[in-house]
Protein backbone atom coordinates (compact mmCIF):
# COMPACT_ATOMS: atom_id res chain seq x y z
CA UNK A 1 12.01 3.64 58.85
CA UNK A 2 10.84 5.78 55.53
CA UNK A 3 10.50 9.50 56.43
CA UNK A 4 8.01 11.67 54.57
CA UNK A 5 10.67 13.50 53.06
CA UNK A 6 12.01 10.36 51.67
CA UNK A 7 8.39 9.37 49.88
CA UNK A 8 8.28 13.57 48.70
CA UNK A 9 11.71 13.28 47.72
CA UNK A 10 11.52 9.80 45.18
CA UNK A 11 7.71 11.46 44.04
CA UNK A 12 9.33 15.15 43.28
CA UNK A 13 12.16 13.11 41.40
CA UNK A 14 9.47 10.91 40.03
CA UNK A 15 7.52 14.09 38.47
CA UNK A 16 10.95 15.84 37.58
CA UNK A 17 11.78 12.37 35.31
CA UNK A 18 8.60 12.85 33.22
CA UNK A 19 8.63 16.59 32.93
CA UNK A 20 12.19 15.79 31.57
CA UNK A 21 11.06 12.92 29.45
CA UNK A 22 8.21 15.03 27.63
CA UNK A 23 10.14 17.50 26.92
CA UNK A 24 12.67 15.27 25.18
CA UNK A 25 9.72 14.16 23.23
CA UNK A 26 8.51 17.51 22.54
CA UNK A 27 12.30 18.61 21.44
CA UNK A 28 12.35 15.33 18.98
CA UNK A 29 9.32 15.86 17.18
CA UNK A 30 9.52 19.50 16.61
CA UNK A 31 13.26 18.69 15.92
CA UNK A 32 11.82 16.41 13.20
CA UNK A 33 9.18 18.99 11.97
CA UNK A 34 12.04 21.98 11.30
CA UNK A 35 14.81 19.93 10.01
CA UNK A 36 12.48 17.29 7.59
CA UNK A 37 9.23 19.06 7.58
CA UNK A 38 7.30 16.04 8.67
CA UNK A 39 6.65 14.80 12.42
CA UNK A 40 8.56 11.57 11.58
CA UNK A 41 12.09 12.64 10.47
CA UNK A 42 10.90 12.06 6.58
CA UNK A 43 9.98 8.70 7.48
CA UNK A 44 6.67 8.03 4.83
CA UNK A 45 5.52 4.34 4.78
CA UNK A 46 2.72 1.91 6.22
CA UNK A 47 2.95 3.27 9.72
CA UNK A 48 2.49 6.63 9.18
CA UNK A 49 -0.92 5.90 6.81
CA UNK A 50 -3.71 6.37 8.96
CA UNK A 51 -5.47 3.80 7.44
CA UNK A 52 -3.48 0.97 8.41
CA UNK A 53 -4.79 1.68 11.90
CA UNK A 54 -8.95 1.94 11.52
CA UNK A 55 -10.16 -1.95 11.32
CA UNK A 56 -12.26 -2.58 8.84
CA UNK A 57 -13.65 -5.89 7.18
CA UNK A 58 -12.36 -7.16 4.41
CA UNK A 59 -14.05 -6.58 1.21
CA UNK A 60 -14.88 -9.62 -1.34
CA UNK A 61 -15.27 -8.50 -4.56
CA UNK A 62 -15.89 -9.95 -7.96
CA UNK A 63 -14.00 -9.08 -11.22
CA UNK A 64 -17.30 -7.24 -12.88
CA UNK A 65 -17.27 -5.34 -8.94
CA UNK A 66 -13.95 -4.69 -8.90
CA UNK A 67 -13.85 -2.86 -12.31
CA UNK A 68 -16.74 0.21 -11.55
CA UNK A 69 -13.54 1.00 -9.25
CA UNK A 70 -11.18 1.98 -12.48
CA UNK A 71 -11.51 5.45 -11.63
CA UNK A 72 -13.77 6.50 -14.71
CA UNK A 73 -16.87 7.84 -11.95
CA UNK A 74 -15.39 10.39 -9.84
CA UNK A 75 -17.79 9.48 -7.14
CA UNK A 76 -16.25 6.28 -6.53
CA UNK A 77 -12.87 5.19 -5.17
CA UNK A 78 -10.10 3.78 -7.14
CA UNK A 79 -8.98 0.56 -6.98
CA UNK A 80 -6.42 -2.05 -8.39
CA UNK A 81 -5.94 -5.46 -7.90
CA UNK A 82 -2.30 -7.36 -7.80
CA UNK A 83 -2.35 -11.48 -7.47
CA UNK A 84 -5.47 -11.23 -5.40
CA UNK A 85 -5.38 -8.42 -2.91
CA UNK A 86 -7.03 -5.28 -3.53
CA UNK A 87 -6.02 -1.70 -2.72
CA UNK A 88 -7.54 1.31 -2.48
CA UNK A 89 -5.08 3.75 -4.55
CA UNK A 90 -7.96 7.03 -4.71
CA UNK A 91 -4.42 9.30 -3.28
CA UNK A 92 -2.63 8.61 -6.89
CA UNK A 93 -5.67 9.27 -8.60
CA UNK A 94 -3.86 11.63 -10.97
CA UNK A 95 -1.46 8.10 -11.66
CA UNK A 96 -4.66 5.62 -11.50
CA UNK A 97 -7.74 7.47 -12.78
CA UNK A 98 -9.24 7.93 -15.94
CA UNK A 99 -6.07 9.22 -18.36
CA UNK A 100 -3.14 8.51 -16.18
CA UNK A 101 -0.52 6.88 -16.99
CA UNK A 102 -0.86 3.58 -14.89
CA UNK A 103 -4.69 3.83 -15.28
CA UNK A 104 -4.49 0.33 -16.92
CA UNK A 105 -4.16 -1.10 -13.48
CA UNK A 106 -7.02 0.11 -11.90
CA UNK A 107 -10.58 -1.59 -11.43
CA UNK A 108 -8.49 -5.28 -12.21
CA UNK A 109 -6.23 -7.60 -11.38
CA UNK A 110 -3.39 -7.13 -13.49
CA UNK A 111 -0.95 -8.94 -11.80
CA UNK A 112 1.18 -10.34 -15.20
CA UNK A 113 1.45 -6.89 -16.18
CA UNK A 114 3.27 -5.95 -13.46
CA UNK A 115 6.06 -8.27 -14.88
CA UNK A 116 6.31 -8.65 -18.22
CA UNK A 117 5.52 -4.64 -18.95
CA UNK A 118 2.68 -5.86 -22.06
CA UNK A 119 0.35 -3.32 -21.33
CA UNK A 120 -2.41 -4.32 -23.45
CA UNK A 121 -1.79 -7.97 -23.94
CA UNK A 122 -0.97 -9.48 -20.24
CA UNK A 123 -3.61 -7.65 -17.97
CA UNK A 124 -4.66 -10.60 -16.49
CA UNK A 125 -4.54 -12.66 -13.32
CA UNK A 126 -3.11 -15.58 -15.50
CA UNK A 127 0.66 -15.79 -13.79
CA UNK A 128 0.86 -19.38 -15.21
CA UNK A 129 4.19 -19.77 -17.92
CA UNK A 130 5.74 -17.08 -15.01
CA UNK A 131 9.65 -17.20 -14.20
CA UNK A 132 10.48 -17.52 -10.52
CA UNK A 133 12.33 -13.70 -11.07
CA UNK A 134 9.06 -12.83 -12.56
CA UNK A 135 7.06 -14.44 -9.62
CA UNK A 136 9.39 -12.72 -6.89
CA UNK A 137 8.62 -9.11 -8.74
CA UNK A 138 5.06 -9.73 -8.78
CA UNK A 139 5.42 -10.05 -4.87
CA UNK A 140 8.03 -6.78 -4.67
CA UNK A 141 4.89 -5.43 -6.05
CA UNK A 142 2.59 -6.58 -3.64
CA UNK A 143 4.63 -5.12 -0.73
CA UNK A 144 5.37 -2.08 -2.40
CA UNK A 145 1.77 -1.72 -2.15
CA UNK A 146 1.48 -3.06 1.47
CA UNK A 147 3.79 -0.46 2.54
CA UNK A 148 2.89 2.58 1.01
CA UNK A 149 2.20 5.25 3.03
CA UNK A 150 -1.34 6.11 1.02
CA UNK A 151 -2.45 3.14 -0.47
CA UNK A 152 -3.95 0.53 1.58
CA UNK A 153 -5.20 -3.36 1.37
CA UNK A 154 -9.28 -3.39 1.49
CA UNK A 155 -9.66 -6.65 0.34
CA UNK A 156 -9.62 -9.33 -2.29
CA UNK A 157 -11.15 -10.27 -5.25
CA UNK A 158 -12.08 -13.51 -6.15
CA UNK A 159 -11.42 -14.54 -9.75
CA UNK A 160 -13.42 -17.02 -11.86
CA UNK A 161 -11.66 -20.32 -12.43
CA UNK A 162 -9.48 -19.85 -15.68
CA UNK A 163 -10.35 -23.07 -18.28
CA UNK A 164 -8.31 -25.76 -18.32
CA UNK A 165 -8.16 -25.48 -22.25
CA UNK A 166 -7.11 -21.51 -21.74
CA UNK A 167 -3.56 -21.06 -23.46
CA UNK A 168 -1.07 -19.03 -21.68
CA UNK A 169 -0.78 -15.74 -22.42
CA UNK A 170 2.13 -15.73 -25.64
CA UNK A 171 5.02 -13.40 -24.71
CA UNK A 172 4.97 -9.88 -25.13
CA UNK A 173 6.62 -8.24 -28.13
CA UNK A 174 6.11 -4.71 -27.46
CA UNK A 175 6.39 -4.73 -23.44
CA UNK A 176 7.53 -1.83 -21.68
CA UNK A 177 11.57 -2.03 -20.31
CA UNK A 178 11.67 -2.07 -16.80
CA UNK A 179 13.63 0.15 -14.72
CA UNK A 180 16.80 -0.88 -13.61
């Protein structure tokens, strides 16, 4: 037979547990906040955007939509286009808008460019003539984008057909050395 000080006794420890367990959770995230300055021990990716947690329908754009978004009217958001997707990169604006220095992306889809580093020449959709190397970086670029912790997907854009008569874009003689 249960006593009442047996049903006090498991509720006291009960209460005593989660008094314990927030302040362990208190401890770690102000832990976090004076030894990294941020709330998530310096963690900065997808999960900590906001954004990536409102819903929101996705956006279908055009290519003559998509490029008011180049960052040239400071009314307007920014936005840049890789194999498709579209992302909404306003938080770099100082990288993406008008006179910065990767302001060639925004308001297309400049997916080649990505790749072979032709600035002028390849900033296109066109990934046909591609290497599969080439191919895998244009998706490292599509996740880098996925999992930033300010830019966000919004939608995609929706290219015209290319003609079937359309050469491939010739090789780039003055592209821009990647990184190692």
């Amino acid at each position: 037979m249960k006593t009442t000080t047996d049903t006090s006794k498991k509720s006291s420890l009960l209460g005593q547990g989660l008094i314990g367990l927030t302040w362990c959770i208190l401890f770690f995230f102000l832990g976090s906040y004076l030894i990294t300055e941020t709330w998530t021990w310096g963690y900065r990716g997808k999960w900590t955007n906001m954004n990536t947690y409102i819903p929101r329908k996705e956006r279908i754009f055009t290519d003559a939509e998509l490029s008011l978004y180049d960052g040239s009217d400071p009314s307007l958001p920014i936005y840049l286009a890789i194999d498709g997707d579209v992302y909404d990169v306003s938080e770099g604006a100082g990288w993406y808008g008008k006179g910065g220095s990767y302001s060639h992306f925004s308001g297309k889809d400049a997916a080649r460019a990505y790749v072979t580093g032709c600035f002028q020449d390849h900033l296109t959709h066109d990934l046909r003539g591609l290497t599969t190397d080439q191919l895998k970086g244009i998706d490292h670029w599509k996740k880098f984008y996925e999992k930033h912790h300010t830019y966000y997907k919004i939608g995609r854009v929706i290219h015209d057909p290319l003609p079937e008569d359309a050469p491939i874009p010739p090789p780039c003689k003055q592209a821009t050395g990647q990184k190692p």
